[in-house]
N, C-alpha and C. Protein backbone atom coordinates (compact mmCIF):
# COMPACT_ATOMS: atom_id res chain seq x y z
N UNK A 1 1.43 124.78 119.14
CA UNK A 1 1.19 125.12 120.53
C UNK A 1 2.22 124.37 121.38
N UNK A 2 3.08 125.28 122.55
CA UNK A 2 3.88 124.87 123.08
C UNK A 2 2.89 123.94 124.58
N UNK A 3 4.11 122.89 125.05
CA UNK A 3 3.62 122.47 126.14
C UNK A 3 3.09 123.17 127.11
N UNK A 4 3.92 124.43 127.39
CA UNK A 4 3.88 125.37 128.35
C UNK A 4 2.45 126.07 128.19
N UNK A 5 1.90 126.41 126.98
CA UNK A 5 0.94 126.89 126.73
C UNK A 5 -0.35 125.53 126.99
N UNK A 6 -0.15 124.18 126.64
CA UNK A 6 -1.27 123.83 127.41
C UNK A 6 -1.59 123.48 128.63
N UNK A 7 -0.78 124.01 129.45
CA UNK A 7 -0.45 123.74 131.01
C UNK A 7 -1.09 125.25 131.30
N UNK A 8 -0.80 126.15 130.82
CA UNK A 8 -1.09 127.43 130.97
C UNK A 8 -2.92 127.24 131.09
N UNK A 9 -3.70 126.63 129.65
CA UNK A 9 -4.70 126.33 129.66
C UNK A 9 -5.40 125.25 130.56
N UNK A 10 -4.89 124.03 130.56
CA UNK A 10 -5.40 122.93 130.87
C UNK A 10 -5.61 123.27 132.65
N UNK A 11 -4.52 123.42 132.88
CA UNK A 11 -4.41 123.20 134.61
C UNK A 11 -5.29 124.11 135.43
N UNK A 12 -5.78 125.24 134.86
CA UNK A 12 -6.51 126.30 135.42
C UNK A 12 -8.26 125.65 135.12
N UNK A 13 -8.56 124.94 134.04
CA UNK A 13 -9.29 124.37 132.96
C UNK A 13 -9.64 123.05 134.39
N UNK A 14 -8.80 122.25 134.73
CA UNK A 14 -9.01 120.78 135.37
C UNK A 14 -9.21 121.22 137.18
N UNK A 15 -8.59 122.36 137.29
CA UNK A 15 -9.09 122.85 138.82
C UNK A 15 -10.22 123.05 138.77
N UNK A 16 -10.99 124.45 138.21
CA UNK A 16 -12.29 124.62 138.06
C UNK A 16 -13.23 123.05 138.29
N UNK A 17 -12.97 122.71 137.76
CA UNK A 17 -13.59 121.33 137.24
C UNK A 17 -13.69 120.48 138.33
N UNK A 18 -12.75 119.84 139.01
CA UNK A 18 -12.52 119.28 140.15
C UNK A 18 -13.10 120.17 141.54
N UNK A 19 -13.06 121.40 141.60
CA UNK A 19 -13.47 122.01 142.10
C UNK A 19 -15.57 122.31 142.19
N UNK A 20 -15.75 122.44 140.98
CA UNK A 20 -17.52 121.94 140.33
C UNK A 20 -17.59 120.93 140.96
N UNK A 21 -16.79 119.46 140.34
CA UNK A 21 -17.43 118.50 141.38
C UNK A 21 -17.53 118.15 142.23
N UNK A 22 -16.39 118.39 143.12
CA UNK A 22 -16.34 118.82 144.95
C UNK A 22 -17.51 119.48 145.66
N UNK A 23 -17.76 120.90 144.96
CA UNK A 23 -18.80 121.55 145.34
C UNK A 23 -20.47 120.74 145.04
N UNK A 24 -20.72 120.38 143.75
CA UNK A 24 -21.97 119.56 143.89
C UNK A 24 -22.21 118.32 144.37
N UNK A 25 -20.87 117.78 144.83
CA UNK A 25 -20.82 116.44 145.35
C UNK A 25 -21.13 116.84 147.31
N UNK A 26 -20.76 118.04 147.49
CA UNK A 26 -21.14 118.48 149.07
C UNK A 26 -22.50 118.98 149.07
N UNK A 27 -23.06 119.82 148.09
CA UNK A 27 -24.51 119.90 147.87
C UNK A 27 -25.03 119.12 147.90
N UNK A 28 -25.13 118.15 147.14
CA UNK A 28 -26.22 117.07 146.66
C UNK A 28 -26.24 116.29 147.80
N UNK A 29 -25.25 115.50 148.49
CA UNK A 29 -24.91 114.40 149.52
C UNK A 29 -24.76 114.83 151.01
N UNK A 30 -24.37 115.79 151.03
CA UNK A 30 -24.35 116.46 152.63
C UNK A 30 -26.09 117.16 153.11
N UNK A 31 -26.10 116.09 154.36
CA UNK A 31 -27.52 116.14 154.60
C UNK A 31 -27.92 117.85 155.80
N UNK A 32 -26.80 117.84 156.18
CA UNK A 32 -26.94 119.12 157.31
C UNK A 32 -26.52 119.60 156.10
N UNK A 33 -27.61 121.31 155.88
CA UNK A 33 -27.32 122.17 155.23
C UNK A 33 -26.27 123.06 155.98
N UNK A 34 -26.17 123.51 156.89
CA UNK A 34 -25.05 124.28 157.19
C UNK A 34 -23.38 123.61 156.97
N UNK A 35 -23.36 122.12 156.75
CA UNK A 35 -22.20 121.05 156.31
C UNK A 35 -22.06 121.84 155.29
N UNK A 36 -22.82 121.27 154.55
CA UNK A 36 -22.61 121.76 152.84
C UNK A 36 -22.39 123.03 152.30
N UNK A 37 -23.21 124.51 153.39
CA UNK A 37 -22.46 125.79 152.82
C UNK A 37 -21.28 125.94 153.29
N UNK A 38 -20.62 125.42 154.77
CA UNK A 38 -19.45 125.57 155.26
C UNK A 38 -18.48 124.67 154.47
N UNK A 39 -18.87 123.22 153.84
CA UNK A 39 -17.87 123.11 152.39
C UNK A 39 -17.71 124.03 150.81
N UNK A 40 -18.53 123.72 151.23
CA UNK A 40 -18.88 124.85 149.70
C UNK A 40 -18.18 126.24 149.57
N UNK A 41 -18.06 126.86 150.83
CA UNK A 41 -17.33 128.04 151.24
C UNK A 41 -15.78 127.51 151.34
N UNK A 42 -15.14 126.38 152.20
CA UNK A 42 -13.78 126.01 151.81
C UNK A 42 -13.74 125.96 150.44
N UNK A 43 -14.41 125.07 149.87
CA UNK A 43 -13.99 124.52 148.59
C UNK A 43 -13.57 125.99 147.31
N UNK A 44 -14.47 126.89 147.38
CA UNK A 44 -14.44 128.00 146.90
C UNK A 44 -13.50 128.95 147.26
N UNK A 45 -13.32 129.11 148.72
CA UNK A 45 -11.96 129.74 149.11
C UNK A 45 -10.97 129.63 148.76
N UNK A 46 -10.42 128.09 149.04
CA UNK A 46 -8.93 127.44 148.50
C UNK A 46 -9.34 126.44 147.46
N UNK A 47 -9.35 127.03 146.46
CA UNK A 47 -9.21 126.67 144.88
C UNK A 47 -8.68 125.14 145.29
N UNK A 48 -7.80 124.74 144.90
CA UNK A 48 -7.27 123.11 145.07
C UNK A 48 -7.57 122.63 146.58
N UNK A 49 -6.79 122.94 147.54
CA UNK A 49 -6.56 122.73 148.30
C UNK A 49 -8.46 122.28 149.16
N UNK A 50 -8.74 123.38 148.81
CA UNK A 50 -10.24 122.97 149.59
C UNK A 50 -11.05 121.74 149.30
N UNK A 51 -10.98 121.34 147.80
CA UNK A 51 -11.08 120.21 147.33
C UNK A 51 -10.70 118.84 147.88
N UNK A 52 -9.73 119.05 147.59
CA UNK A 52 -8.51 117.81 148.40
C UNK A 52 -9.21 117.42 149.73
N UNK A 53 -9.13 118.72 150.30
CA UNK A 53 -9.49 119.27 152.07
C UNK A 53 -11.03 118.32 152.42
N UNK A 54 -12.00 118.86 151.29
CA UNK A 54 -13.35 117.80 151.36
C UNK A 54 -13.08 116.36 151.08
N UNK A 55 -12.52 115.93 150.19
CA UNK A 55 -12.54 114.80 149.40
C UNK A 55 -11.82 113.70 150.55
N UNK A 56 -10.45 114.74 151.48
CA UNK A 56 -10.08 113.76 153.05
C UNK A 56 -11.10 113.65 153.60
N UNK A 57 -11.39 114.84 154.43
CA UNK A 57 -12.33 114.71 155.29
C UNK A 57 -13.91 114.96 155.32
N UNK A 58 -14.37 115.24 154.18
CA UNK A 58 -15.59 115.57 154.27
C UNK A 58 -17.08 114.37 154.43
């Protein structure tokens, strides 16, 4: 297996992921429910970026 091929796998593999815990980390801890669907909705929109986006400012 080439490098290229586990980048192909992995990186799509470690977003999801980072992304899961972004999202249950705004569920579980964000006390205004409308906070938490309006992260939950970034976070899901912009794949990486929304993540990041909570993890600054959320």
């Amino acid at each position: 297996m080439a490098a290229g091929d586990v980048l192909t796998i992995a990186l799509p593999v470690l977003i999801v992921a980072l992304d899961a815990l972004a999202v249950s980390h705004a569920v579980l801890h964000k006390h205004d429910t409308r906070a938490a669907i309006g992260w939950v909705g970034v976070i899901l929109s912009l794949p990486l970026l929304g993540a990041a986006l909570y993890w600054a400012l959320g």
